[in-house]
Protein backbone atom coordinates (compact mmCIF):
# COMPACT_ATOMS: atom_id res chain seq x y z
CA UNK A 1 16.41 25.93 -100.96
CA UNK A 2 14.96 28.92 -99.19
CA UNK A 3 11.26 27.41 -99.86
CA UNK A 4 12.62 24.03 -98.24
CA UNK A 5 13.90 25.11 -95.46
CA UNK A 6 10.56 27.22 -94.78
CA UNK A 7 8.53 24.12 -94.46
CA UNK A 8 10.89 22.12 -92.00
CA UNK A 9 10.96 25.03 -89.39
CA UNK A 10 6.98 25.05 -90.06
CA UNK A 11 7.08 21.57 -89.11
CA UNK A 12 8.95 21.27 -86.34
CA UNK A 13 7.00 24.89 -85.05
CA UNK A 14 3.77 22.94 -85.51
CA UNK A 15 5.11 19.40 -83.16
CA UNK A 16 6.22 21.61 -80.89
CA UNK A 17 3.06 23.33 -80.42
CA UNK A 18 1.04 19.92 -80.16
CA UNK A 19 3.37 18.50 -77.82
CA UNK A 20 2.33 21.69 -75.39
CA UNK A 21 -1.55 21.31 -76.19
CA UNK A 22 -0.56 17.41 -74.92
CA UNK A 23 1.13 18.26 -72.01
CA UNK A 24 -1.16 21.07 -70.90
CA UNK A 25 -4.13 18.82 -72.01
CA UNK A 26 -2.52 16.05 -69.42
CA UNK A 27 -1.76 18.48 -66.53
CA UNK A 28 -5.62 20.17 -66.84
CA UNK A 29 -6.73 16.30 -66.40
CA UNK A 30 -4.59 15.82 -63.36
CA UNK A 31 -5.52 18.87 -61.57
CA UNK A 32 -9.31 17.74 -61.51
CA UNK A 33 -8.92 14.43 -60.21
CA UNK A 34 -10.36 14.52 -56.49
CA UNK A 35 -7.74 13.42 -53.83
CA UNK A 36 -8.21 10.31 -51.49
CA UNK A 37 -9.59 10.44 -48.36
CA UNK A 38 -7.03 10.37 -45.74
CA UNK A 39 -6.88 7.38 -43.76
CA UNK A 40 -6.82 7.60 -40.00
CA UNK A 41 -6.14 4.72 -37.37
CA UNK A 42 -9.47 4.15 -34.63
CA UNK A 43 -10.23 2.17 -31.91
CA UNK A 44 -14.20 1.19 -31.89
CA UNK A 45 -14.82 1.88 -28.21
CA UNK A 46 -16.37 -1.06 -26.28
CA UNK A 47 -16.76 -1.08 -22.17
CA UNK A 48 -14.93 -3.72 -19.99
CA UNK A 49 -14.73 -5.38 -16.62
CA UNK A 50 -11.99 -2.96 -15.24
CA UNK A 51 -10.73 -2.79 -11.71
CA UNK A 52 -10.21 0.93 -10.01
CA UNK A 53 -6.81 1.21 -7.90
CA UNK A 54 -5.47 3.94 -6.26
CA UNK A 55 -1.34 3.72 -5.44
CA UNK A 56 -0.35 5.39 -1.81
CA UNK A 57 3.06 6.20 -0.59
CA UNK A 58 3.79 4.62 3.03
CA UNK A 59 5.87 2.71 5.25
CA UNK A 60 6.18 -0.50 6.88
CA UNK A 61 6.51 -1.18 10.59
CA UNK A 62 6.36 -4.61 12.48
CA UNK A 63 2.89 -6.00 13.78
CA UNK A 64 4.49 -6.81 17.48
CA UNK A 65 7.69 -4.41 18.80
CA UNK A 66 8.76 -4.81 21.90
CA UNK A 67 11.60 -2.91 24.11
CA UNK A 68 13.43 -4.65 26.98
CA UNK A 69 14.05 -2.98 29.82
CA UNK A 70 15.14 -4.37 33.56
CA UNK A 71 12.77 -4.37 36.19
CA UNK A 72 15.15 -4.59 38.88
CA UNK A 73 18.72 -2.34 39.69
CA UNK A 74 22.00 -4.62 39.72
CA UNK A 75 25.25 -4.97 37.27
CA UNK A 76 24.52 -6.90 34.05
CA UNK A 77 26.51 -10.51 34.44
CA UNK A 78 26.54 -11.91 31.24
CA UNK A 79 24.77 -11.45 27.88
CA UNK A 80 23.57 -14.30 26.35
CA UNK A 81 22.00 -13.78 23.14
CA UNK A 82 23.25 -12.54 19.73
CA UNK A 83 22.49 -9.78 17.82
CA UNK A 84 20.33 -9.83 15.39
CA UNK A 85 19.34 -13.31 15.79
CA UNK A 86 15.96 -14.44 15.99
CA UNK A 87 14.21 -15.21 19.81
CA UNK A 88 11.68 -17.10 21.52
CA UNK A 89 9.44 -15.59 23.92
CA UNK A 90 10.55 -16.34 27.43
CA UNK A 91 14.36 -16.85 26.03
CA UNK A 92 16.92 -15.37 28.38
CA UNK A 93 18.72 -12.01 27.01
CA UNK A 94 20.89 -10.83 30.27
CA UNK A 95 21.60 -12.17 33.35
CA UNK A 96 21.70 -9.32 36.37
CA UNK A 97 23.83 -9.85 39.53
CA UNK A 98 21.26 -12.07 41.61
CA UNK A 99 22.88 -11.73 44.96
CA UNK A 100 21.23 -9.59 46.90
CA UNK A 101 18.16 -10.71 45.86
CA UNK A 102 18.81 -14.22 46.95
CA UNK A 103 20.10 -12.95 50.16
CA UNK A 104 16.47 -10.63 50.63
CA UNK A 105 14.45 -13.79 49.70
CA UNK A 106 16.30 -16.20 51.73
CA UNK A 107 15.85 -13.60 54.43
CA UNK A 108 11.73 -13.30 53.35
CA UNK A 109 11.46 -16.95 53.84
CA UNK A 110 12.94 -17.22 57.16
CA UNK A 111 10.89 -14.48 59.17
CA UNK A 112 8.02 -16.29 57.04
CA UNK A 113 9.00 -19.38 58.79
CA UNK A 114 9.03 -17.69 62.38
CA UNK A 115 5.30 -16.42 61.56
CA UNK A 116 4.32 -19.94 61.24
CA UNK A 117 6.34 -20.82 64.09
CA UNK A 118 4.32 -17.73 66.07
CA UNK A 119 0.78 -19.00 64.13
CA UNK A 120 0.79 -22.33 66.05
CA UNK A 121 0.51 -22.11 69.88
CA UNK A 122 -1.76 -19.07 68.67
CA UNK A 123 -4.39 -21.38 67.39
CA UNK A 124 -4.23 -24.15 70.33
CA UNK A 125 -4.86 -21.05 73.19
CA UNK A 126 -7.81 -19.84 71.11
CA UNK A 127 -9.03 -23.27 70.56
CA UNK A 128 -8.57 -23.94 74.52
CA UNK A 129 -10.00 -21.00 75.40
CA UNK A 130 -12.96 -21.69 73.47
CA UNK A 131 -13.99 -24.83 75.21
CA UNK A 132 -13.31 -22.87 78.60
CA UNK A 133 -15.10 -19.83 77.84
CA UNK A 134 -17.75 -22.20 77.22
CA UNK A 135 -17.93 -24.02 81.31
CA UNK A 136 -17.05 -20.86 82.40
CA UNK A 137 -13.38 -21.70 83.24
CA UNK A 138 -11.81 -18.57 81.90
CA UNK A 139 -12.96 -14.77 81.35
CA UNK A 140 -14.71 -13.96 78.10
CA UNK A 141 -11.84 -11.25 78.02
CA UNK A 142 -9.30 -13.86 78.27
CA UNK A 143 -11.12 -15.56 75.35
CA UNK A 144 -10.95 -12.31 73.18
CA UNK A 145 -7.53 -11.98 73.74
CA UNK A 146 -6.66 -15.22 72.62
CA UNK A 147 -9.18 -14.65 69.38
CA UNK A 148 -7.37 -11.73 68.63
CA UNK A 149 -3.42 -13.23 69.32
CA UNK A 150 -4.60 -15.90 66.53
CA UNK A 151 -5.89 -13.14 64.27
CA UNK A 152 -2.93 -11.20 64.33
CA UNK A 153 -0.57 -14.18 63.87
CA UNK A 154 -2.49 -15.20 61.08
CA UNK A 155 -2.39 -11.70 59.56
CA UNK A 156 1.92 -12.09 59.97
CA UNK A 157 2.30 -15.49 58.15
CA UNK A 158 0.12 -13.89 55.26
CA UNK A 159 2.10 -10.87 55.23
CA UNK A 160 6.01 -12.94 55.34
CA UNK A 161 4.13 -14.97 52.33
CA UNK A 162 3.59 -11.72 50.35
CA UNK A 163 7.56 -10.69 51.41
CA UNK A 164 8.38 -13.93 50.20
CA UNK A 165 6.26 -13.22 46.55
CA UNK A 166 7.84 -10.30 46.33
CA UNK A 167 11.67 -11.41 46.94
CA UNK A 168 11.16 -13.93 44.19
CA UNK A 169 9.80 -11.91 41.65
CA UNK A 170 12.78 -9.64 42.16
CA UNK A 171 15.12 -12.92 41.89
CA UNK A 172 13.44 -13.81 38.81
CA UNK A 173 13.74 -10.45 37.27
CA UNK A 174 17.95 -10.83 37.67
CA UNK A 175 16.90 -12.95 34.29
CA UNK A 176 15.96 -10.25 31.51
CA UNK A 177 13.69 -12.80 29.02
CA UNK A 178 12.69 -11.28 25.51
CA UNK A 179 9.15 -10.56 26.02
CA UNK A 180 8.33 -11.05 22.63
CA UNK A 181 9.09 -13.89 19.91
CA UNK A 182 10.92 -12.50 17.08
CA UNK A 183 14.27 -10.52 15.84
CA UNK A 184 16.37 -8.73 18.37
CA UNK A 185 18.43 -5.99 17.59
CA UNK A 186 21.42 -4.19 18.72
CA UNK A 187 22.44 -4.43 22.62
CA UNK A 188 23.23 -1.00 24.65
CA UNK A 189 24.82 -2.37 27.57
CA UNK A 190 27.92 -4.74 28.12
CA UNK A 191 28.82 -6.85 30.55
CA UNK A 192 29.58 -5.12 33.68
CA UNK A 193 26.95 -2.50 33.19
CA UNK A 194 24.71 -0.72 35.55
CA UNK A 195 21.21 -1.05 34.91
CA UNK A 196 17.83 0.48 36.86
CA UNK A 197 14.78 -0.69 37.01
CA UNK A 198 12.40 0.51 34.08
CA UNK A 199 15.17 3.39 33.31
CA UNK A 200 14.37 5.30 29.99
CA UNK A 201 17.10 3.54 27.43
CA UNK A 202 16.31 0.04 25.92
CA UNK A 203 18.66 -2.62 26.72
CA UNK A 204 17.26 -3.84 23.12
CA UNK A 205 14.55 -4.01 20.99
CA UNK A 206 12.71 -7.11 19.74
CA UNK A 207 10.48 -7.25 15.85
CA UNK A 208 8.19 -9.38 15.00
CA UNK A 209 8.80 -9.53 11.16
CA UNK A 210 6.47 -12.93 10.24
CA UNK A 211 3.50 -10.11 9.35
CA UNK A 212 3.91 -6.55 8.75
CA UNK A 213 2.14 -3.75 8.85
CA UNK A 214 2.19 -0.51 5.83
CA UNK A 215 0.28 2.36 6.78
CA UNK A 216 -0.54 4.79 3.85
CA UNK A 217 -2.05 8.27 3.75
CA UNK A 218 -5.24 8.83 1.76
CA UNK A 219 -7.29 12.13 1.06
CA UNK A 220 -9.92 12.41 2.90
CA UNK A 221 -12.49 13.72 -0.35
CA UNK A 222 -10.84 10.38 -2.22
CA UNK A 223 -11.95 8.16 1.05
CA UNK A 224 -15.71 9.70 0.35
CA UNK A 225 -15.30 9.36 -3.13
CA UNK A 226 -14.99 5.83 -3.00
CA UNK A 227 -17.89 5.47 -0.45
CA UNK A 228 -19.95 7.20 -2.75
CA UNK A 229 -19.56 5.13 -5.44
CA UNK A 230 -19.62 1.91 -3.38
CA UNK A 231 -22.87 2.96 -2.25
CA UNK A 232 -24.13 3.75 -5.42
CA UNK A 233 -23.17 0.52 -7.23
CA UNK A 234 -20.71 2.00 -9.78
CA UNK A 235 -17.64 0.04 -8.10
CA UNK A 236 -18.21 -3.46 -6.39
CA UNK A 237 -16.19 -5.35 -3.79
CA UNK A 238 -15.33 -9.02 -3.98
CA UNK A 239 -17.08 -11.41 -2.33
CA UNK A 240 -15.28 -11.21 0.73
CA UNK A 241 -15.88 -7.38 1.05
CA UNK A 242 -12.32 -6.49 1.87
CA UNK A 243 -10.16 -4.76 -0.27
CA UNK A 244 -6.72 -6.19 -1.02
CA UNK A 245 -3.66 -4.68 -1.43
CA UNK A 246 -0.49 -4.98 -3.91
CA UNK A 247 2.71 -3.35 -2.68
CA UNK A 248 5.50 -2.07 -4.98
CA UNK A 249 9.03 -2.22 -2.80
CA UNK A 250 11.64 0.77 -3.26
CA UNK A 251 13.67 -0.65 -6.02
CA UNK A 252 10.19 -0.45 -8.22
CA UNK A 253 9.63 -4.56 -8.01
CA UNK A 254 6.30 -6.28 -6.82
CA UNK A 255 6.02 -7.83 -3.48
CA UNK A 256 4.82 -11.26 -4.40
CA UNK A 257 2.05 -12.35 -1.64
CA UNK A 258 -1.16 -9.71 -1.70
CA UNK A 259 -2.19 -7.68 2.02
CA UNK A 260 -5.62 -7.29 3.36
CA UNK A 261 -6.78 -3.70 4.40
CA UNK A 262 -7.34 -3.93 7.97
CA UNK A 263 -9.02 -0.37 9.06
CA UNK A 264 -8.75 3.44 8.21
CA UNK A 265 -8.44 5.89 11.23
CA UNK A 266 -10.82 7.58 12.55
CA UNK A 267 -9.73 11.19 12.85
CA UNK A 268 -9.16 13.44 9.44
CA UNK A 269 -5.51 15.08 10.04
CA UNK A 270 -6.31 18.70 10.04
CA UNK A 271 -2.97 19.85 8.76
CA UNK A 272 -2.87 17.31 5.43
CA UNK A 273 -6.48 16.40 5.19
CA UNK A 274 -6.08 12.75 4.74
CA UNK A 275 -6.33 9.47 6.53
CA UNK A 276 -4.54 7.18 7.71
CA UNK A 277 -5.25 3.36 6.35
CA UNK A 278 -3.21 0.19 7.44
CA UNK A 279 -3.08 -2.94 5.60
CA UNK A 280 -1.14 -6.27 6.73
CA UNK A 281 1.30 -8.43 4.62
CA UNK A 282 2.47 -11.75 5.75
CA UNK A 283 6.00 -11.41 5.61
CA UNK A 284 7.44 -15.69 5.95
CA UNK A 285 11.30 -14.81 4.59
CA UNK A 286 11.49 -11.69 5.42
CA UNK A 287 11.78 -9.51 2.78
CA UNK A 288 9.41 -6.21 4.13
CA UNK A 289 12.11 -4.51 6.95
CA UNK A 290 10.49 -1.81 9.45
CA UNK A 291 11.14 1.67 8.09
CA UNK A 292 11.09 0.52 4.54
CA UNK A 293 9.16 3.26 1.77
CA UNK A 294 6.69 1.15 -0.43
CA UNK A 295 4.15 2.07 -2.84
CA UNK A 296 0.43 0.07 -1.76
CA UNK A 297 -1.55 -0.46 -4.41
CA UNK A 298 -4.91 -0.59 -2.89
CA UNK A 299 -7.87 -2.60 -5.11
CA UNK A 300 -10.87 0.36 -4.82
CA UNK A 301 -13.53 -1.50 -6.55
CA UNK A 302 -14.97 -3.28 -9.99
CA UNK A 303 -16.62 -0.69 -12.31
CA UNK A 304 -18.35 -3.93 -14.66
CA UNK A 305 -18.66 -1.54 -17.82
CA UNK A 306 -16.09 0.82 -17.94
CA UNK A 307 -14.68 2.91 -21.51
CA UNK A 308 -11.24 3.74 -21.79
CA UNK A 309 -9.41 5.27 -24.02
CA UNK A 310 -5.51 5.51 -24.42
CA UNK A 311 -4.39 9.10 -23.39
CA UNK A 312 -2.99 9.77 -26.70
CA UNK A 313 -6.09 10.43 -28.56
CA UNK A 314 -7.37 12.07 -26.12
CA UNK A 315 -6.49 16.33 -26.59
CA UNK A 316 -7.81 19.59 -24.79
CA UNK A 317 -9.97 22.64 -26.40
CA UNK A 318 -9.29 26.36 -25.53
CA UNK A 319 -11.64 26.09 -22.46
CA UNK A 320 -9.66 23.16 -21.08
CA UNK A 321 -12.02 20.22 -21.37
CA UNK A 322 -11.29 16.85 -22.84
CA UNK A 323 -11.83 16.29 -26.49
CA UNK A 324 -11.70 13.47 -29.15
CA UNK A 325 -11.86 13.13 -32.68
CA UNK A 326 -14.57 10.20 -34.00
CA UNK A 327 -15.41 8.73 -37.50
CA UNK A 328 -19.23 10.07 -37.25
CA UNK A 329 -21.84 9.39 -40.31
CA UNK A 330 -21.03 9.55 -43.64
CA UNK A 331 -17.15 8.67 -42.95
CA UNK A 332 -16.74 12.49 -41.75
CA UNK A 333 -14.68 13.77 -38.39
CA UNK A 334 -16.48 15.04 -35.57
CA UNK A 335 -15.41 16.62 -32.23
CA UNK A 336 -16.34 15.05 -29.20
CA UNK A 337 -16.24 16.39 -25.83
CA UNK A 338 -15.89 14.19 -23.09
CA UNK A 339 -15.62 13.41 -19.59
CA UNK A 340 -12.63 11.67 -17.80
CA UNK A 341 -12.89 10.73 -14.05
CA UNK A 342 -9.19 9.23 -14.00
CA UNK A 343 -6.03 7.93 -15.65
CA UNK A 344 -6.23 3.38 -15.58
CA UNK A 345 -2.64 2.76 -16.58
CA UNK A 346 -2.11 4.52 -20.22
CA UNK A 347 -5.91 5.19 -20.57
CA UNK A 348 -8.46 7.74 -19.61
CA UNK A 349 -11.34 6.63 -17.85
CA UNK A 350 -14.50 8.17 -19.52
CA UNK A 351 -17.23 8.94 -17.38
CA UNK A 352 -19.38 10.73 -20.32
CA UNK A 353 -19.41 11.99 -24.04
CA UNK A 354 -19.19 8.49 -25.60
CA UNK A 355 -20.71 5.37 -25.50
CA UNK A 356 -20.45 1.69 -27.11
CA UNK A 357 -19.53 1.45 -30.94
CA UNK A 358 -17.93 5.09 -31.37
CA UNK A 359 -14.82 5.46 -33.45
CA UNK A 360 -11.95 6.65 -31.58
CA UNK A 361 -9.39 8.15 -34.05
CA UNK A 362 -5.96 7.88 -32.06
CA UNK A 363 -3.63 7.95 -35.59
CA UNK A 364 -3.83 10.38 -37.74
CA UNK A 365 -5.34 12.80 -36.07
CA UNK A 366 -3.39 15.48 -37.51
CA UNK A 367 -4.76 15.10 -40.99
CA UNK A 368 -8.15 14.72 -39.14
CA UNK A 369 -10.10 18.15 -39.90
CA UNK A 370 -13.79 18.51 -38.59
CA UNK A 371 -16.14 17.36 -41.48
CA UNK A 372 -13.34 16.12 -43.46
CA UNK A 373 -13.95 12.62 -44.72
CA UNK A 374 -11.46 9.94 -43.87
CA UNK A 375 -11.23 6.27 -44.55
CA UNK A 376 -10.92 4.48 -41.32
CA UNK A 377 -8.36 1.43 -40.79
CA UNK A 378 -7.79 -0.56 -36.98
CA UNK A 379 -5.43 1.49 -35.15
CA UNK A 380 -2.16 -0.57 -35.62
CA UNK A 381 -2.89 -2.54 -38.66
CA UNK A 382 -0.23 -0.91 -41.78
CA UNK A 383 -1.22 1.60 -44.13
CA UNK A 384 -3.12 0.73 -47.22
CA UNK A 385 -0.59 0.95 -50.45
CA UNK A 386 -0.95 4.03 -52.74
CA UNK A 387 -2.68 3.01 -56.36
CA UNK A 388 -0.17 3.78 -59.12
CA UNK A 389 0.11 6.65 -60.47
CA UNK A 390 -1.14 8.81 -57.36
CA UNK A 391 2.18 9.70 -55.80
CA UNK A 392 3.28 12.91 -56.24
CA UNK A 393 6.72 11.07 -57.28
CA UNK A 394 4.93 8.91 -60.19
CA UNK A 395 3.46 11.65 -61.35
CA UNK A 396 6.60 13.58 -61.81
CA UNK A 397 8.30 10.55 -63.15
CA UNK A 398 5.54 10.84 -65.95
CA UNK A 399 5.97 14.24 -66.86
CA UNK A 400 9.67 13.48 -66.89
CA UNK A 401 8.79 11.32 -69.94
């Protein structure tokens, strides 16, 4: 019995010990197999037709404004427009107490009338006297004064004529007319008001709203910039040579119809260094008020083979300059420093440090180690499926068994 039960625990000592030689056996293979290459998501960088814009802050303001104002003194009669309705040029606004000035050109045309009166038997003694003056009937001083009786009767009727003028255009001013076509505003006066002529306060003010102008503020070093590179042939204008505009309006929606720039001052603002640059919208329902705050979105220029590359793979080194990661020879990662002149929407715009066929990585880059090797797949596409039996779970699962 003793000798028996000797040989089972001998037996089960000895499957015991092979099952650890097995499992140690299994784990040593394991260990040596090389792990895969991490894969990593890249963009192959190719250039493209891109076009530059810069977006400005401004406002809008009407291409015609006009304030009314009387030109004569009197008591406002009658108004006869309504606010905020639209007017024709020429259209009467306010009628001004005409009497008196009907009663001072009434008065112009009669002493006009007794200067023509005066004008007549003027000219038939100077005539007369001519053809005596001539036999010598008369003096030559009688003559002269005859000449001169005509002048100065002459020099009357023109004068009553101006008077006259002058009373009518005062007559014609009782009728305020909107100088301007296009939307009238609020009125300052009522009926029965006294008005003077060309006083400081508006009687109202009239829009034109069918264009309008938005006038932006631009740096002046970004106004040279884009001269610069104009000149140089990096950007290029349209056929037309002007730039157009896009405008955003305050609630963040696009205008739909497209401006024209019309000019850039002159004169650098000392205090903010920048410009100022006006373009012109049409405006046919509307929609652009004076005093509105828009965003102008003005087109700078075509750069024909431009690289961009989205803003996430794109990182910073101690020293501050822009860095990417690349897929270089061999399937390894490199560092790449680059350049960036600006930001085009959710891309940089790379100016150096890369060029046509480079491997942007933009996923991954985490895993992405300097001289590592990686296996690159399209950024985007879904990651390759694990072979069996490489998991860290499967393997477990195994020794489980």
């Amino acid at each position: 019995m003793r000798t028996h039960y000797r040989v089972k625990v001998t037996a089960l000592a000895g499957c015991l010990i092979g099952g650890l030689m097995l499992t140690g056996c299994g784990n040593k293979t394991k260990a040596a197999a090389p792990p895969p290459p991490a894969e990593v998501g890249i963009i192959v960088v190719a250039p493209q037709r891109v076009t530059l814009t810069s977006e400005l802050s401004g406002r809008t303001s009407p291409q015609m404004i006009a304030e009314v104002r009387p030109q004569v003194n009197g008591i406002i009669q009658k108004r006869v427009f309504t606010e905020g309705s639209d007017v024709k040029a020429g259209q009467v606004l306010y009628q001004i107490d005409p009497a008196t000035y009907q009663a001072a050109y009434a008065s112009a045309r009669a002493v006009q009338s007794r200067a023509e009166a005066n004008l007549i038997p003027a000219r038939l003694k100077a005539g007369r006297y001519k053809d005596l003056v001539a036999i010598k009937a008369v003096s030559q001083q009688d003559y002269d004064d005859a000449y001169a009786s005509l002048k100065q009767a002459e020099a009357d009727v023109a004068s009553t004529q101006a008077a006259v003028q002058t009373a009518q255009i005062n007559l014609t001013y009782t009728r305020v007319t909107a100088p301007i076509s296009g939307r009238i505003g609020r009125s300052t006066v009522t009926n029965g008001a006294l008005v003077t002529a060309s006083q400081p306060a508006a009687l109202a003010t009239i829009q034109q709203l069918s264009s309008m102008y938005v006038d932006v503020t631009q740096s002046s070093a970004e106004l040279l910039r884009l001269k610069q590179n104009l000149a140089s042939g990096l950007l290029k204008t349209d056929r037309t040579g002007q730039a157009r505009v896009k405008l955003m309006l305050e609630d963040g929606s696009a205008y739909p119809l497209p401006g024209a720039l019309k000019f850039s001052e002159v004169t650098v603002d000392q205090s903010t260094g920048s410009v100022i640059l006006r373009a012109i919208f049409p405006n046919p329902k509307q929609t652009l008020l004076p005093g509105m705050f828009v965003r102008a979105i003005l087109e700078e220029g075509i750069n024909e083979n431009a690289i961009l590359v989205p803003q996430r793979g794109v990182t910073r080194n101690p020293k501050g300059d822009a860095m990417v990661m690349v897929v270089g020879a061999e399937e390894k990662v490199e560092p790449r420093v680059i350049t960036v002149a600006r930001t085009v929407g959710d891309n940089w715009l790379v100016s150096g440090g890369l060029k046509a066929g480079d491997r942007v990585i933009l996923e991954g880059i985490q895993k992405a180690r300097p001289g590592t090797p990686v296996k690159s797949v399209p950024f985007g596409s879904a990651p390759a499926a694990q072979p069996a039996g490489s998991s860290q779970p499967a393997a477990a699962a195994a020794g489980k068994k």
